[in-house]
Protein backbone atom coordinates (compact mmCIF):
# COMPACT_ATOMS: atom_id res chain seq x y z
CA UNK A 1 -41.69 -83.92 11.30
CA UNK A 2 -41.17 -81.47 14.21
CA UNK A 3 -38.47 -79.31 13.98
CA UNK A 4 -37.24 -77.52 17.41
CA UNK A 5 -35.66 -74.40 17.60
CA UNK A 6 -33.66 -75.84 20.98
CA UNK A 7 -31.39 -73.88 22.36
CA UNK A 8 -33.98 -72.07 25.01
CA UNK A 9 -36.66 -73.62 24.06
CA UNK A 10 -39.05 -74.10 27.33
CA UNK A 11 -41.32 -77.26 25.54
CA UNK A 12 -38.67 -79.75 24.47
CA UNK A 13 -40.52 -82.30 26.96
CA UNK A 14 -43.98 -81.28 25.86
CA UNK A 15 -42.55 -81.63 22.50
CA UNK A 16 -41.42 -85.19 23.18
CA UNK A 17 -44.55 -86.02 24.70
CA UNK A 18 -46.86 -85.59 22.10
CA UNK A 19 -44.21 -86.96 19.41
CA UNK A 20 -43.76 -90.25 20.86
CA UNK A 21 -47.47 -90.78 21.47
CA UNK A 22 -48.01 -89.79 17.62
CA UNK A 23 -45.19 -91.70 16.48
CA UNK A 24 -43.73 -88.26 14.81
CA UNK A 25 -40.24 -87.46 14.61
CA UNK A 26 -38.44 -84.97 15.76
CA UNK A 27 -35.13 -83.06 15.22
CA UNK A 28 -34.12 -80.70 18.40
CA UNK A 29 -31.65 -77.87 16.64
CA UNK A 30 -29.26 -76.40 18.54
CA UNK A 31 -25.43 -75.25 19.03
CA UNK A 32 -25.04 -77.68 21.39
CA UNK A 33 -25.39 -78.05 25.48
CA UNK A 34 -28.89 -80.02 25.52
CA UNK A 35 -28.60 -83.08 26.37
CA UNK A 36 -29.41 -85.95 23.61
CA UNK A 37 -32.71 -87.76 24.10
CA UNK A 38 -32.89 -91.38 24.42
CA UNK A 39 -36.28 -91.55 22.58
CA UNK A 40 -35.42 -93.09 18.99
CA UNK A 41 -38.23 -90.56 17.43
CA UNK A 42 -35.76 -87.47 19.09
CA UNK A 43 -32.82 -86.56 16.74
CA UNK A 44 -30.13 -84.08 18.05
CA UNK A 45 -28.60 -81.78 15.44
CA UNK A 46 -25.96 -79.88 16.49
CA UNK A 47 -24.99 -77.01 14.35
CA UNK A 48 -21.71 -74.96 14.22
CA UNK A 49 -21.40 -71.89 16.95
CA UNK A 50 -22.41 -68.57 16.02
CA UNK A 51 -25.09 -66.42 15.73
CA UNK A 52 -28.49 -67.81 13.82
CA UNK A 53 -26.89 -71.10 12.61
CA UNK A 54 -29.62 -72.92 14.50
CA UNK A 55 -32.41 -70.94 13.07
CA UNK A 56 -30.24 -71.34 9.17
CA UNK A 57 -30.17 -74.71 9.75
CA UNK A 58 -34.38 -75.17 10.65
CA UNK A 59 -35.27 -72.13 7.95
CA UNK A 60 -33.44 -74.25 5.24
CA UNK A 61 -34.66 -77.83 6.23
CA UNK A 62 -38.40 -76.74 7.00
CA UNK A 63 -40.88 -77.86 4.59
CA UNK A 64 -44.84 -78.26 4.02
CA UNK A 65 -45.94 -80.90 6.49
CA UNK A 66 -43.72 -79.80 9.06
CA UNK A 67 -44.27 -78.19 12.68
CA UNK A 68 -41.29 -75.87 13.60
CA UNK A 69 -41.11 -74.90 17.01
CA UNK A 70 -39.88 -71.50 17.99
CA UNK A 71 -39.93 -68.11 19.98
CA UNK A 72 -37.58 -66.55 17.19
CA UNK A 73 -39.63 -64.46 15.14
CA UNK A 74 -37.58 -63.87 11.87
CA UNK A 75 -37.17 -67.46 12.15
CA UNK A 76 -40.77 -68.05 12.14
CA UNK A 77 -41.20 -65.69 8.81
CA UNK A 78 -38.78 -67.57 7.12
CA UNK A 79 -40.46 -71.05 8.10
CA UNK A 80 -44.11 -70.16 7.21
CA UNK A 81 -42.60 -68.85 4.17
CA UNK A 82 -41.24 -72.24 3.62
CA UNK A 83 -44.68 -74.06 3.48
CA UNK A 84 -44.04 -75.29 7.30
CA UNK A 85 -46.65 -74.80 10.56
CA UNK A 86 -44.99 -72.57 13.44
CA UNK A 87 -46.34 -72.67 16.89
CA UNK A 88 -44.16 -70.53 19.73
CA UNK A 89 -43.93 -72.43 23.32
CA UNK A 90 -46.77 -70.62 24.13
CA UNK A 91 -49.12 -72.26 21.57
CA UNK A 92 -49.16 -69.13 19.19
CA UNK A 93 -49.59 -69.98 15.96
CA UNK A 94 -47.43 -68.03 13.67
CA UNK A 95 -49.43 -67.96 10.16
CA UNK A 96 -48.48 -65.91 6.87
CA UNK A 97 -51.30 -64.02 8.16
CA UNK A 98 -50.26 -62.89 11.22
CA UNK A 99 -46.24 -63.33 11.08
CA UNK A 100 -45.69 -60.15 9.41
CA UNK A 101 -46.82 -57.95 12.67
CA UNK A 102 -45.30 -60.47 14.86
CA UNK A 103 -42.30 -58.93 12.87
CA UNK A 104 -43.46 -55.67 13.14
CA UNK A 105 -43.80 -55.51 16.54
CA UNK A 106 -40.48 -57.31 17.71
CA UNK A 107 -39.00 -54.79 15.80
CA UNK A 108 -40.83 -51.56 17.04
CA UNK A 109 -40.07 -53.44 20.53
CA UNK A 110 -36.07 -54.11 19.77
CA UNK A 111 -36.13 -50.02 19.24
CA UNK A 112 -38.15 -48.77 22.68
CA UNK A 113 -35.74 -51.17 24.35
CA UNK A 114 -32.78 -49.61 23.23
CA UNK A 115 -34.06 -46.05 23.66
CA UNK A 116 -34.79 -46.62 26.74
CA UNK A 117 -32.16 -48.40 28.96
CA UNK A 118 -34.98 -49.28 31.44
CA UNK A 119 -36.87 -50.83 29.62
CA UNK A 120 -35.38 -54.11 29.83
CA UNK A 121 -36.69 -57.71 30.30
CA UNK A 122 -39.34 -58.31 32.67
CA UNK A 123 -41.95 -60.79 31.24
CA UNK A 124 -44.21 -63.39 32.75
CA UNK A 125 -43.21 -66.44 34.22
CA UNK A 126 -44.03 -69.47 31.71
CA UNK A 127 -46.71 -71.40 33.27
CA UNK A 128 -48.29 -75.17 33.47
CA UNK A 129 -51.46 -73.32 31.68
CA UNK A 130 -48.71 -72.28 28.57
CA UNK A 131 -47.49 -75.85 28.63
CA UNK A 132 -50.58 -77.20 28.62
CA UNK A 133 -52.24 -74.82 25.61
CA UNK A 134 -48.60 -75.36 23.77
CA UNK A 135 -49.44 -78.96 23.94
CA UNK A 136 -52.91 -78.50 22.65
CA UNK A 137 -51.60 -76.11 19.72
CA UNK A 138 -49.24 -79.08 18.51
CA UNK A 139 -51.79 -81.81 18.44
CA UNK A 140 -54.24 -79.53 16.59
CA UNK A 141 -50.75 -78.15 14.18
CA UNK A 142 -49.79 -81.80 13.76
CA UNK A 143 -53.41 -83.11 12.48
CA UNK A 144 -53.81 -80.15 10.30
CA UNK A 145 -50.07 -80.87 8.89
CA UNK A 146 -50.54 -84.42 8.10
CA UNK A 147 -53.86 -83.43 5.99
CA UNK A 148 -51.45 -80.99 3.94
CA UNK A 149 -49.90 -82.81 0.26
CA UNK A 150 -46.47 -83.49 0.35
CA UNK A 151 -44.26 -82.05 -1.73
């Protein structure tokens, strides 16, 4: 299964993509304000409002087998932790090997930005090149998940 971390999340049609043409399904988290997919392999969960309930909801649902999708770092540790495969939209893989200085560094990051007020924003545009190695990244995540025992 593919679980999305939805709300922002700037794949959901790459995601859908490569799920229907692997017969995988899918469950697109969020608080609401996507719009439900058609696709019978596309499940919509909407959780309650507030802070983190999507990323709750994914951290305590994730398992070994599964592909969680997300930019949300914290919500990556506690995934991997889980037994579960995390790419980021931009085909990252997030691996209990690496997802400790992804921590690491969002943190260090979260503290220059709020010593220094100008310091704000400013990233790169996502591309078709990150949609295209985000699709890649899944295909390769999904054949190395469905290898994995179940649980």
């Amino acid at each position: 299964m593919i679980l999305v971390d939805a709300d922002a999340c700037p794949v959901k049609a790459e995601v859908e993509a490569v799920a229907t043409r692997r017969g995988i399904p899918v469950k697109m988290v969020s608080n609401g304000g996507i719009r439900p997919s058609p696709n019978p392999l596309i499940e919509s969960v909407f959780v309650a409002e507030g802070p983190d309930e999507a990323d709750k909801w994914i951290a305590e649902n994730a398992a070994p087998g599964d592909v969680v999708v997300t930019n949300d770092i914290p919500l990556a540790a506690r995934a991997v932790e889980a037994g579960a495969r995390v790419l980021k939209p931009n085909g990252e893989a997030l691996t209990a090997a690496n997802v400790g200085n992804a921590l690491a560094t969002r943190d260090l990051m979260a503290d220059l930005r709020a010593a220094d007020p100008f310091r704000q924003g400013g990233g790169k545009a996502f591309s078709r090149a990150d949609r295209s190695r985000f699709r890649d990244a899944l295909d390769r995540a999904l054949t190395a998940a469905a290898r994995e025992p179940k649980p």
